[in-house]
C-alpha atoms as a PDB file:
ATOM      1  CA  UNK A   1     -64.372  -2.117  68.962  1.00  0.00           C
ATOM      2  CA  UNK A   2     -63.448  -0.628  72.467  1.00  0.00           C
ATOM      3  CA  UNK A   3     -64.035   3.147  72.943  1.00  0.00           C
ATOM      4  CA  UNK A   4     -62.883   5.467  75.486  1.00  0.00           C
ATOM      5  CA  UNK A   5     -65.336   7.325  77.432  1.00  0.00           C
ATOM      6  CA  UNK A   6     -66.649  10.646  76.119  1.00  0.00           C
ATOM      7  CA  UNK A   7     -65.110  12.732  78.694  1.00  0.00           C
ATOM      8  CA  UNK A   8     -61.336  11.142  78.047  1.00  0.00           C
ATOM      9  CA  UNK A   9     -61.499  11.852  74.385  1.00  0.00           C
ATOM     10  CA  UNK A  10     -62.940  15.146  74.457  1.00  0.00           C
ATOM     11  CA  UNK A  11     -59.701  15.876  77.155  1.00  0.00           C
ATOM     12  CA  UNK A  12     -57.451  14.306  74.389  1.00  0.00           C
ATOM     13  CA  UNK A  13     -58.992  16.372  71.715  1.00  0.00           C
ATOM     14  CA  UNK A  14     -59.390  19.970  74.164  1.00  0.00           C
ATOM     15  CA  UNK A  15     -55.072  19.280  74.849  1.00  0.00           C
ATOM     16  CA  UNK A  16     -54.181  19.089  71.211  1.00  0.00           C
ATOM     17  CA  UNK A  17     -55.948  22.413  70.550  1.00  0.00           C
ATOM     18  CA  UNK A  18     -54.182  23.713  73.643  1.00  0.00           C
ATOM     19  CA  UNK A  19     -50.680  23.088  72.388  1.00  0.00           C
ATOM     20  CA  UNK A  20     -49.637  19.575  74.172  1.00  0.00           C
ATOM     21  CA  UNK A  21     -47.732  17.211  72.102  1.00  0.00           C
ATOM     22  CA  UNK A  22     -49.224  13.920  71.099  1.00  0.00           C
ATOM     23  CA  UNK A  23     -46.762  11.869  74.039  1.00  0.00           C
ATOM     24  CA  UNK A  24     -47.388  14.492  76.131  1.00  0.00           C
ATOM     25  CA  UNK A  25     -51.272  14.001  76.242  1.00  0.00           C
ATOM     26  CA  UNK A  26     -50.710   9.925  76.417  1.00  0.00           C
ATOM     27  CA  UNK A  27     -48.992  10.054  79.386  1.00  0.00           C
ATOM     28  CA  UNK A  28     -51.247  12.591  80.989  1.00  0.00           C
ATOM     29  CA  UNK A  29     -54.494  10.828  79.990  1.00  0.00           C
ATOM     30  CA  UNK A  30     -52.988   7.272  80.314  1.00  0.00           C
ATOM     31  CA  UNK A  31     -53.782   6.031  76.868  1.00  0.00           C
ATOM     32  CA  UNK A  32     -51.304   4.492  74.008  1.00  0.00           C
ATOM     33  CA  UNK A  33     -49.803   6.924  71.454  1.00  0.00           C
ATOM     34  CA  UNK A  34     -51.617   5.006  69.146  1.00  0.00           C
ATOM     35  CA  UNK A  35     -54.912   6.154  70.336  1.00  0.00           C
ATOM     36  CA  UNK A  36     -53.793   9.207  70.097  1.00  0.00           C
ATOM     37  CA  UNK A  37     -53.310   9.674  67.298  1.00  0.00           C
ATOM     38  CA  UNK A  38     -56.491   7.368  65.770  1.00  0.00           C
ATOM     39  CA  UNK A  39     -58.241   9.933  67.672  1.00  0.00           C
ATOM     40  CA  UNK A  40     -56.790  12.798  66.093  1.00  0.00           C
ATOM     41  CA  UNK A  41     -57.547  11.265  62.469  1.00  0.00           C
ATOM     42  CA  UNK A  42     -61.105  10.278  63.630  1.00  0.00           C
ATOM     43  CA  UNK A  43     -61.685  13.690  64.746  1.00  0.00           C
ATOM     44  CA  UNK A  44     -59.730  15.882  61.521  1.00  0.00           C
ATOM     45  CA  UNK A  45     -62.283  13.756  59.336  1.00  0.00           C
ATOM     46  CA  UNK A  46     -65.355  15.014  61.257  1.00  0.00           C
ATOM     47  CA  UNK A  47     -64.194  17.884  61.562  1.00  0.00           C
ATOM     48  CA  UNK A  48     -63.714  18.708  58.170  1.00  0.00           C
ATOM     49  CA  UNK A  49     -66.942  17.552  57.269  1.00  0.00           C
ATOM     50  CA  UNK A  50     -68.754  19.471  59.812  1.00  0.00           C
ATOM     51  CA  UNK A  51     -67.003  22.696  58.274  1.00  0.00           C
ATOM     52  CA  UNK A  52     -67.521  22.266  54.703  1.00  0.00           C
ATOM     53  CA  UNK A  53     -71.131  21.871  55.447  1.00  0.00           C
ATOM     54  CA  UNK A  54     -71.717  24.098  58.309  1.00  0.00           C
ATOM     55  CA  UNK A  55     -69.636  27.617  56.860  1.00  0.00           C
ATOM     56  CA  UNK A  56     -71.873  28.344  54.341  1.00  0.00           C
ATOM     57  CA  UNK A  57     -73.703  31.485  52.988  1.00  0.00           C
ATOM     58  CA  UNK A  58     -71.484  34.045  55.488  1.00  0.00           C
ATOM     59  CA  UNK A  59     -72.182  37.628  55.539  1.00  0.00           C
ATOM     60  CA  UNK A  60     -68.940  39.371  55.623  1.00  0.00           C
ATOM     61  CA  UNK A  61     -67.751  42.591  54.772  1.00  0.00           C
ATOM     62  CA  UNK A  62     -64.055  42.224  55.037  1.00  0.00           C
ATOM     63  CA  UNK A  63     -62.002  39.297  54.752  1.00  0.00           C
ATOM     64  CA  UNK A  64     -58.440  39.250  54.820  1.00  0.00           C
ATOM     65  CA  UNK A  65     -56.037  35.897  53.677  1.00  0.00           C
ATOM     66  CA  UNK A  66     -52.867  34.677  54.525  1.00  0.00           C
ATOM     67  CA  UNK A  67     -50.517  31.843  54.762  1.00  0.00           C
ATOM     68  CA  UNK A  68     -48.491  30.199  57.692  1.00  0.00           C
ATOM     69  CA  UNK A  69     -45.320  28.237  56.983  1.00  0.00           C
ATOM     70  CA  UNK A  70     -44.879  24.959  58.354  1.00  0.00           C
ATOM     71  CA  UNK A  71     -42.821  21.371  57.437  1.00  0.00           C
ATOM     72  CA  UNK A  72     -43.752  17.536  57.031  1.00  0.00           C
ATOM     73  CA  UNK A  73     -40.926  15.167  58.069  1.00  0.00           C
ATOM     74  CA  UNK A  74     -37.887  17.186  56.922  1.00  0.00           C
ATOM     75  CA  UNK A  75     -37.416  20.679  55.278  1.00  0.00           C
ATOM     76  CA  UNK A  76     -38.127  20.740  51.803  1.00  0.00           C
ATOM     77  CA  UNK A  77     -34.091  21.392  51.611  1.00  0.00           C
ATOM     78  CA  UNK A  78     -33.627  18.420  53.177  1.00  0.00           C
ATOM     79  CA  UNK A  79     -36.620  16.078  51.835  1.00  0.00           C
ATOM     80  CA  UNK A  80     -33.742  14.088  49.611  1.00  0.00           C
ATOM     81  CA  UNK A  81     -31.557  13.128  51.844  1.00  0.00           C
ATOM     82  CA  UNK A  82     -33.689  12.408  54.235  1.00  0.00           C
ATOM     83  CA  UNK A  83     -34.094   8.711  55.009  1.00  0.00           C
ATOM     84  CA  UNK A  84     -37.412   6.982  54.020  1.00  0.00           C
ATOM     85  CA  UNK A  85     -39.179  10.279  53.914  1.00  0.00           C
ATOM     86  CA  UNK A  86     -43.345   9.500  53.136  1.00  0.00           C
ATOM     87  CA  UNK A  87     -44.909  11.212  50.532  1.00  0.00           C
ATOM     88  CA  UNK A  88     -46.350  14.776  51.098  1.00  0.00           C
ATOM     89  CA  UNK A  89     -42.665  15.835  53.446  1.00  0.00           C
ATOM     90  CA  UNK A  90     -41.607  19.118  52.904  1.00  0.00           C
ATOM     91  CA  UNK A  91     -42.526  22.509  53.425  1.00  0.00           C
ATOM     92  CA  UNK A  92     -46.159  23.162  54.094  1.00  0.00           C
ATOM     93  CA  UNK A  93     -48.233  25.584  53.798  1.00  0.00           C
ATOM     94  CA  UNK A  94     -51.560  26.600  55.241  1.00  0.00           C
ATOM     95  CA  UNK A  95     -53.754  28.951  53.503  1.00  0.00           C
ATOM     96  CA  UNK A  96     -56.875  30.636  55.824  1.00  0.00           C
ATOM     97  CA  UNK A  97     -59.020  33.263  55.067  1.00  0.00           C
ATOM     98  CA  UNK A  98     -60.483  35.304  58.205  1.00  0.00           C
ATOM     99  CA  UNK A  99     -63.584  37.650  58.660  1.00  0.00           C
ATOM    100  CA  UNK A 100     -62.076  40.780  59.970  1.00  0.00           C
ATOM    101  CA  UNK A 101     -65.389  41.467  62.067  1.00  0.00           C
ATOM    102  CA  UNK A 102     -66.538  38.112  63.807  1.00  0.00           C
ATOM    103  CA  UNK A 103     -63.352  36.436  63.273  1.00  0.00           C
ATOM    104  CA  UNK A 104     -64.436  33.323  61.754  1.00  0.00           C
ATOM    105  CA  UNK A 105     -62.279  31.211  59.879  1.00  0.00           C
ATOM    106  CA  UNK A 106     -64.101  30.722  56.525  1.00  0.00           C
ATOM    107  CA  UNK A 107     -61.854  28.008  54.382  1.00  0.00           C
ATOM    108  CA  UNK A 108     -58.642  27.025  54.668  1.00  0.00           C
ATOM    109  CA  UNK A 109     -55.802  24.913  52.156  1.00  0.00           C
ATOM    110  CA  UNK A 110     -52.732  22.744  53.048  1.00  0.00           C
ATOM    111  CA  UNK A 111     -50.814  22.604  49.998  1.00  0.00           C
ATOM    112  CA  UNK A 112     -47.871  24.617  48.505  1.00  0.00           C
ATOM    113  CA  UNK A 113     -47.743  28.137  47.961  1.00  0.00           C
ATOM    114  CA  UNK A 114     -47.882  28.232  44.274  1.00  0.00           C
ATOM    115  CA  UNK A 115     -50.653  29.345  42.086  1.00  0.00           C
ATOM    116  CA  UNK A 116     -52.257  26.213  41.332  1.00  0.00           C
ATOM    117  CA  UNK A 117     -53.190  26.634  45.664  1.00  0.00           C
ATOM    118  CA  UNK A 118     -54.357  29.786  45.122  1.00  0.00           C
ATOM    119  CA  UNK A 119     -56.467  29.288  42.956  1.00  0.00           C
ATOM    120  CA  UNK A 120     -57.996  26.229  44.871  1.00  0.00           C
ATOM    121  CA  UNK A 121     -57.978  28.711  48.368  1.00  0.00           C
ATOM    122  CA  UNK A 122     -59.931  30.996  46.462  1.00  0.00           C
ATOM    123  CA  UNK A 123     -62.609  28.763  44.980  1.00  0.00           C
ATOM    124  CA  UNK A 124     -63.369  27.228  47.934  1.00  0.00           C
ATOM    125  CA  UNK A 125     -63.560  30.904  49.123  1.00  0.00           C
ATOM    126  CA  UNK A 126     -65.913  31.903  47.223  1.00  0.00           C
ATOM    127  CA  UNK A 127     -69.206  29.977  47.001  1.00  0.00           C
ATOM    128  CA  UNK A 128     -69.255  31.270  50.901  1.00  0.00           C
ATOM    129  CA  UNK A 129     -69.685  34.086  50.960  1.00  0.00           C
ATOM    130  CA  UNK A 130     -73.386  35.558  50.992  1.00  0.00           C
ATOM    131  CA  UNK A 131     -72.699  39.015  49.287  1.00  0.00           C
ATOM    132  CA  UNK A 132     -69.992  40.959  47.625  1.00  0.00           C
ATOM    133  CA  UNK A 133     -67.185  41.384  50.037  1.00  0.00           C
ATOM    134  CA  UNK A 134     -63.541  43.288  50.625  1.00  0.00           C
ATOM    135  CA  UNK A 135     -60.951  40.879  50.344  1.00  0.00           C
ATOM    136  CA  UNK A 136     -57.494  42.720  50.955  1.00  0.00           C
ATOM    137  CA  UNK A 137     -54.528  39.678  50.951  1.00  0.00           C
ATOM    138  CA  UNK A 138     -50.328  40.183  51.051  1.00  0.00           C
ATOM    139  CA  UNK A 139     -48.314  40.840  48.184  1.00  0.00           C
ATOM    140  CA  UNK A 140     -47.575  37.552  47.006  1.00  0.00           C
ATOM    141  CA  UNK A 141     -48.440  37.368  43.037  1.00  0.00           C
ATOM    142  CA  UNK A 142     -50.309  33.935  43.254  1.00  0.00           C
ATOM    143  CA  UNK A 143     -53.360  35.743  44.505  1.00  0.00           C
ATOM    144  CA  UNK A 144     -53.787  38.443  41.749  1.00  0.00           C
ATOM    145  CA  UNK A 145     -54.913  35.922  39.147  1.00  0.00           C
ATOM    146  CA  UNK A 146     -56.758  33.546  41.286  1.00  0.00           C
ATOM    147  CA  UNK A 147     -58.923  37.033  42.824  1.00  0.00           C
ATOM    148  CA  UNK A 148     -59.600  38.034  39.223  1.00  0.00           C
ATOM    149  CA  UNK A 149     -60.374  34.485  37.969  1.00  0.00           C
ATOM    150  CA  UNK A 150     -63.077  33.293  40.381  1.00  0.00           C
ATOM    151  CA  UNK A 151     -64.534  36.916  41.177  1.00  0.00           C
ATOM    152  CA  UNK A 152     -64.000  38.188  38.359  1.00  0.00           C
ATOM    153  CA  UNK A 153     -63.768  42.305  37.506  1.00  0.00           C
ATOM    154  CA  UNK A 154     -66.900  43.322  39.259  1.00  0.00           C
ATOM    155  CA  UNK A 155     -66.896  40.681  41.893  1.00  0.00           C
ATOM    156  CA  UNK A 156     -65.374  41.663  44.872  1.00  0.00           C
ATOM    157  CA  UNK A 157     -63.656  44.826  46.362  1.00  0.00           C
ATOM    158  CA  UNK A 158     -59.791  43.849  46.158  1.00  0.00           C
ATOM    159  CA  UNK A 159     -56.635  45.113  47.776  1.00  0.00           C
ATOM    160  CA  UNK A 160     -53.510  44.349  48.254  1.00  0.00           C
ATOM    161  CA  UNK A 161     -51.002  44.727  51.399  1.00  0.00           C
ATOM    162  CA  UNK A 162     -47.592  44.536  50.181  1.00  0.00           C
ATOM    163  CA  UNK A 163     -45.085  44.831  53.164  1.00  0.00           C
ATOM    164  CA  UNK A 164     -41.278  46.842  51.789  1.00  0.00           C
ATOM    165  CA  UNK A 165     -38.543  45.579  53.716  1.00  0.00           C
ATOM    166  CA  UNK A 166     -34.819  46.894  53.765  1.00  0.00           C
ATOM    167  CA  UNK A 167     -31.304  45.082  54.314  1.00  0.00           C
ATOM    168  CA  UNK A 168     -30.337  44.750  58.247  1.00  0.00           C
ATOM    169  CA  UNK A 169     -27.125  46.798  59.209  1.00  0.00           C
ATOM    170  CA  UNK A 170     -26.408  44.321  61.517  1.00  0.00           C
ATOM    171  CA  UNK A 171     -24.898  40.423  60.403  1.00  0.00           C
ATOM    172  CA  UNK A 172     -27.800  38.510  59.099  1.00  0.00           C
ATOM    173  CA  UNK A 173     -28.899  36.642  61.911  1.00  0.00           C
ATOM    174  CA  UNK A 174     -30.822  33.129  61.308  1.00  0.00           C
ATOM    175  CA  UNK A 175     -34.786  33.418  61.823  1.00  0.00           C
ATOM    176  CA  UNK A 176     -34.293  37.295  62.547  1.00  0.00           C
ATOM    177  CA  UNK A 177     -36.905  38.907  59.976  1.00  0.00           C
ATOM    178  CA  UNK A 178     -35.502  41.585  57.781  1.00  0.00           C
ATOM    179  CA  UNK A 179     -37.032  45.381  58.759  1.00  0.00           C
ATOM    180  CA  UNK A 180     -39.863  46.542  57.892  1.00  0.00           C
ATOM    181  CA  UNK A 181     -39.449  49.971  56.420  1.00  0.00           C
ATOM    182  CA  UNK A 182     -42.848  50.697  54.394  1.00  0.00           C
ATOM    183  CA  UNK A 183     -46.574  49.356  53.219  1.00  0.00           C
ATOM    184  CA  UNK A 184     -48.192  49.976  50.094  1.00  0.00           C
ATOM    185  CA  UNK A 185     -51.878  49.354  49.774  1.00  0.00           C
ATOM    186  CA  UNK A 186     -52.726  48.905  46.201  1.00  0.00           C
ATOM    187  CA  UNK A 187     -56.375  48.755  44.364  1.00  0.00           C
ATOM    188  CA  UNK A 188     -56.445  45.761  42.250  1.00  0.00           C
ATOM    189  CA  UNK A 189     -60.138  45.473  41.673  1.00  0.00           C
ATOM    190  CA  UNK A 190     -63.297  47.571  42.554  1.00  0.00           C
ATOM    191  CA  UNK A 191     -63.583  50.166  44.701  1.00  0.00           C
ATOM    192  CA  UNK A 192     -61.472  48.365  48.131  1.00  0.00           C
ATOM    193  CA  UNK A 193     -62.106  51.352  51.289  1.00  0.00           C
ATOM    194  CA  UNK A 194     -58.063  51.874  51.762  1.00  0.00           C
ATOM    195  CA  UNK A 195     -58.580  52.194  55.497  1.00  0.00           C
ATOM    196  CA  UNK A 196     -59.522  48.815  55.232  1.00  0.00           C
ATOM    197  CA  UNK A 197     -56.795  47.176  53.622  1.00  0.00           C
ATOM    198  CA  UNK A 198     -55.112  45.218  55.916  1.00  0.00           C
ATOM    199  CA  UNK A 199     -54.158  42.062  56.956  1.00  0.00           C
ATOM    200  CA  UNK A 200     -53.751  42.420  60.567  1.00  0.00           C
ATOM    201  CA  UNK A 201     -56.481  40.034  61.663  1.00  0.00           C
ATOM    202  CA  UNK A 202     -55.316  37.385  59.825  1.00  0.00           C
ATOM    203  CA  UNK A 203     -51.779  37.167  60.463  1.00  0.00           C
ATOM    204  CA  UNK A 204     -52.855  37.932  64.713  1.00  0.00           C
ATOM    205  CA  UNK A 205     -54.973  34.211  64.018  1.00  0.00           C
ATOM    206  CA  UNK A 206     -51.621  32.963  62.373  1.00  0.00           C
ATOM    207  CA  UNK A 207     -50.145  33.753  65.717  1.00  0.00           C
ATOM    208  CA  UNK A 208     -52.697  31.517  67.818  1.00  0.00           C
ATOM    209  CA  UNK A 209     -52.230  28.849  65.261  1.00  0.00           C
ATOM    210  CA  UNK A 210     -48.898  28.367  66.008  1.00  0.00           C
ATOM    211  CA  UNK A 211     -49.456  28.624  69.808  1.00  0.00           C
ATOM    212  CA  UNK A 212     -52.326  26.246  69.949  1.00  0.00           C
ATOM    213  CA  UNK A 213     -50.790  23.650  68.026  1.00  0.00           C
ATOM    214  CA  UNK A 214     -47.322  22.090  69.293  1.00  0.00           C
ATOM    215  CA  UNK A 215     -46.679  20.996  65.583  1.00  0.00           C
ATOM    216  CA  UNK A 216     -46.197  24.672  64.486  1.00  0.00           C
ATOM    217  CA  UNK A 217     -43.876  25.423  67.127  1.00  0.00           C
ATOM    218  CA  UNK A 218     -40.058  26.724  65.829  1.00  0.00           C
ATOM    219  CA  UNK A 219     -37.357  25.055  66.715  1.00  0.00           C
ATOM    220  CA  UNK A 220     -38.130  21.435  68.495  1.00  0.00           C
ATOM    221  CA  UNK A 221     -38.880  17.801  67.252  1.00  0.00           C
ATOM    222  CA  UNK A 222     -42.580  18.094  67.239  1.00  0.00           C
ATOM    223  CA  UNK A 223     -43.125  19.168  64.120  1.00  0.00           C
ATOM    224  CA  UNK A 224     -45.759  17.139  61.924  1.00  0.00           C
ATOM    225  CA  UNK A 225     -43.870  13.848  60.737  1.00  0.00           C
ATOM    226  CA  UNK A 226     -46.772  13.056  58.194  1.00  0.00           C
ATOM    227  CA  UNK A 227     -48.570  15.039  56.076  1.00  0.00           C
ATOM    228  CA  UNK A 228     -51.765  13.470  56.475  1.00  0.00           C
ATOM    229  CA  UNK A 229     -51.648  13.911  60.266  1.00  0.00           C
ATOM    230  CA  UNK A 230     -50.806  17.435  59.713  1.00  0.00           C
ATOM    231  CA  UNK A 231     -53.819  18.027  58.271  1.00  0.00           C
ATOM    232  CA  UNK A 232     -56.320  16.339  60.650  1.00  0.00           C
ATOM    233  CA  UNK A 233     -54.638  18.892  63.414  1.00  0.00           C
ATOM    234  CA  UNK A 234     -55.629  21.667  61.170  1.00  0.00           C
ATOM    235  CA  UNK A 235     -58.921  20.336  60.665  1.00  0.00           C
ATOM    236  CA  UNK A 236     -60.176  19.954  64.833  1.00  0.00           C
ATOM    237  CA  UNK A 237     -58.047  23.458  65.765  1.00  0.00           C
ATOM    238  CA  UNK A 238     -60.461  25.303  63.076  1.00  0.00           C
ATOM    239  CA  UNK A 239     -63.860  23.682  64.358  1.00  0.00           C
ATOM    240  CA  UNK A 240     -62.370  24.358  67.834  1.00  0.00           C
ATOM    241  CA  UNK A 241     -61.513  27.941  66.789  1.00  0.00           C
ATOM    242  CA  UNK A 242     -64.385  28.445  65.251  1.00  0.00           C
ATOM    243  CA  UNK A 243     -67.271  27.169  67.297  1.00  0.00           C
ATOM    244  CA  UNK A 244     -66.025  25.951  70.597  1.00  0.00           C
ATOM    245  CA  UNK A 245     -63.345  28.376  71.196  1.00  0.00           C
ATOM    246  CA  UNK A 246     -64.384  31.450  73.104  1.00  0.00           C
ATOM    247  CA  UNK A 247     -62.841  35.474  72.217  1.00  0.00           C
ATOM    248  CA  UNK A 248     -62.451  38.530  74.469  1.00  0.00           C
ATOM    249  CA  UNK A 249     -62.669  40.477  71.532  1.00  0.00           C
ATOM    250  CA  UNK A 250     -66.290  39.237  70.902  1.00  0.00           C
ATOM    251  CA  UNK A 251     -67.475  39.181  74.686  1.00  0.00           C
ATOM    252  CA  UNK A 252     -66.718  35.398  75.195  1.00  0.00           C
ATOM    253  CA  UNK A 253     -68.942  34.344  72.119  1.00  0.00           C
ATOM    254  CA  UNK A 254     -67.279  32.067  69.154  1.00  0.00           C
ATOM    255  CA  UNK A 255     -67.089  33.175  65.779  1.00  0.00           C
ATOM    256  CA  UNK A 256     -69.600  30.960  64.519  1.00  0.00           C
ATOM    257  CA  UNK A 257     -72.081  32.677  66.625  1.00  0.00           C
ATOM    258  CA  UNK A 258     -70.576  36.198  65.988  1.00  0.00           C
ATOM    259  CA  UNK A 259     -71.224  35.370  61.941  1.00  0.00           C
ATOM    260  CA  UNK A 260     -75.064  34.006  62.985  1.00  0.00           C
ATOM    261  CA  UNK A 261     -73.782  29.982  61.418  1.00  0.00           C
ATOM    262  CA  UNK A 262     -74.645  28.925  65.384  1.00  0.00           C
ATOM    263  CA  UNK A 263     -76.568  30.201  68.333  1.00  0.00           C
ATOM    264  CA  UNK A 264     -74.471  28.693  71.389  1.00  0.00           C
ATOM    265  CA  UNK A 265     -71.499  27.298  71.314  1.00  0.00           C
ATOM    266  CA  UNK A 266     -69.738  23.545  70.817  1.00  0.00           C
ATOM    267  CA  UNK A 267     -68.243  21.667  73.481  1.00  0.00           C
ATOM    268  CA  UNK A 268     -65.256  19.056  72.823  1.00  0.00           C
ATOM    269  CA  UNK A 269     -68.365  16.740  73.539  1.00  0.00           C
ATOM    270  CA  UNK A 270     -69.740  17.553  70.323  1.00  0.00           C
ATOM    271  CA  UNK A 271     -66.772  17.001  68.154  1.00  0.00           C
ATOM    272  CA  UNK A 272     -66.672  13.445  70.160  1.00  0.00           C
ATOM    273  CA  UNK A 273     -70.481  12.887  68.817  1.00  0.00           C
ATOM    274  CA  UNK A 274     -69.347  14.073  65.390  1.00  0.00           C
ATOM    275  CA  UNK A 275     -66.915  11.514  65.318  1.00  0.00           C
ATOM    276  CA  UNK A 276     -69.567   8.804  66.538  1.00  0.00           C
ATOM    277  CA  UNK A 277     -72.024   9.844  64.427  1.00  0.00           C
ATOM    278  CA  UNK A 278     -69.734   9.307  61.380  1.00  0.00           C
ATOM    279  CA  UNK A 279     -68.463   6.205  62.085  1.00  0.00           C
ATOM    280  CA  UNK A 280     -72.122   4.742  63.254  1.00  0.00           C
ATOM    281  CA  UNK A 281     -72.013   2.490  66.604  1.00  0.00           C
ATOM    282  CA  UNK A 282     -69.674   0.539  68.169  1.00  0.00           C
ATOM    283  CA  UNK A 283     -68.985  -2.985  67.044  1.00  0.00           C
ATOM    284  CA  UNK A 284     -68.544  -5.516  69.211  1.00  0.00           C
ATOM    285  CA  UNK A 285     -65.491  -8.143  69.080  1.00  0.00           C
ATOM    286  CA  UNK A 286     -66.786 -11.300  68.206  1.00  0.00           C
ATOM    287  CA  UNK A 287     -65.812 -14.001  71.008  1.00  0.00           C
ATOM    288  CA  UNK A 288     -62.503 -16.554  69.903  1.00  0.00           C
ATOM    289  CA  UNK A 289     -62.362 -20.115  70.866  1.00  0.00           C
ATOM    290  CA  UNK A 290     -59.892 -21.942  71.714  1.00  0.00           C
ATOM    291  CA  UNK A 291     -59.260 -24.143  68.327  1.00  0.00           C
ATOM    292  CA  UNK A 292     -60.127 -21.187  66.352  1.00  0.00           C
ATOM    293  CA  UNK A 293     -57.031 -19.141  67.717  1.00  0.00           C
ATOM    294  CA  UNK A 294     -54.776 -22.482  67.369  1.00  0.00           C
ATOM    295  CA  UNK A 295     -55.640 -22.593  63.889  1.00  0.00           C
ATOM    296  CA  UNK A 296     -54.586 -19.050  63.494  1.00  0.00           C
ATOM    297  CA  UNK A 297     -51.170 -19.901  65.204  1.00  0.00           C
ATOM    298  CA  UNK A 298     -50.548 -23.112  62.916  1.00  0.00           C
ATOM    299  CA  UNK A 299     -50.990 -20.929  59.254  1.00  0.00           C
END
């Protein structure tokens, strides 16, 4: 099995976290599409394992959830008459769950937005966390049971940002957001600090997520056209976000460091050994001879 050098693929990998499209980055590195996107499934299965394992036992103090809106294939409006559409097309959405201080991403969820994900989002969430924490989320209803089911009543400090919005004078306009004429912070659980209940952090990391990743722009063809791939994009852009990625707001350090999980942090050239590392070493092709390929021909 043939392998690109480490520097190539860890400029592949560093231009799909930087929002180039997959044909894009062939063309500029001079590989196949195919490799591309190998390389992008290689890499979302490292780096998913690296970040079940390695976010572990965070102290927090606030966290704050959300969830980003995204499609697979064809709108969910549009999944049935679409032709040969895979399994998994439709909406999408991504769940992620943010430490308001270091701004480390501590789990994330593709799935719907129902309450059989949020309860999944929020038992992942969970086992974490090192000590009893602030969790303030948006209004939607999925969270209220899923909050009180894994924490429990004396679990967690929970609060609620619900966002009021009123009609638009103007003609309804398509993608034009409806205003925003009022908050309400309400106390679901514990004692939450209402200064504190916001989800400003989270929604600012929603933001980046859809500029680093060419798949969540608006508008365009490059939305994810499988499911599966969507996910592996998630899974490198949160290892890169997390650990190689650097943020003014932290004095050029990465989350990871910023929540004590790492002392320095990654380059692309250690998601590359991640991915070596789990598939183990290179195999070479085996020679062909001559009859042996003829043979193959005649069947």
């Amino acid at each position: 099995m043939n392998r690109l050098p480490t520097e190539k693929r860890a400029q592949i990998l560093q231009m799909l976290c930087e929002g180039s499209s997959m044909r894009s980055i062939s063309r500029v590195a001079d590989v196949s599409l195919n490799t591309v996107t190998k390389l992008l499934a290689d890499a979302g299965n490292a780096c998913a394992a690296f970040h079940d394992a390695t976010v572990r036992n965070v102290k927090s103090q606030r966290i704050q959830c959300d969830e980003i809106w995204s499609f697979a294939y064809a709108k969910a409006k549009n999944v049935a008459s679409a032709k040969a559409a895979p399994i998994g097309s439709g909406d999408v959405w991504t769940w992620t769950a943010i430490d308001a201080d270091s701004k480390l991403i501590l789990t994330w969820l593709v799935g719907d937005r129902d309450a059989s994900a949020a309860s999944d989002f929020i038992a992942d969430l969970k086992p974490r966390l090192a000590n009893r924490v602030q969790l303030t989320t948006d209004g939607h209803k999925a969270y209220l049971h899923a909050v009180s089911q894994e924490f429990g009543p004396d679990g967690v400090d929970y609060g609620m940002l619900v966002k009021l919005y009123g009609s638009d004078p103007q003609p309804q306009k398509r993608y034009s957001p409806a205003k925003l004429i009022g908050i309400d912070k309400d106390l679901i659980l514990g004692s939450p600090d209402v200064e504190h209940i916001s989800t400003s952090y989270v929604e600012r990391q929603n933001l980046t997520m859809r500029m680093s990743m060419r798949r969540f722009t608006r508008l365009t063809n490059a939305f994810s056209k499988k499911v599966e791939n969507h996910y592996h994009a998630l899974s490198l852009y949160f290892v890169w976000y997390n650990f190689v990625r650097s943020h003014k707001s932290l004095k050029g350090s990465t989350p990871a460091m910023a929540a004590g999980l790492v002392s320095s942090p990654l380059e692309m050239a250690d998601i590359v050994t991640l991915i070596d590392q789990r598939e183990g070493p290179a195999k070479k092709r085996g020679p062909y001879k001559k009859r042996e390929i003829s043979a193959q021909i005649a069947d």
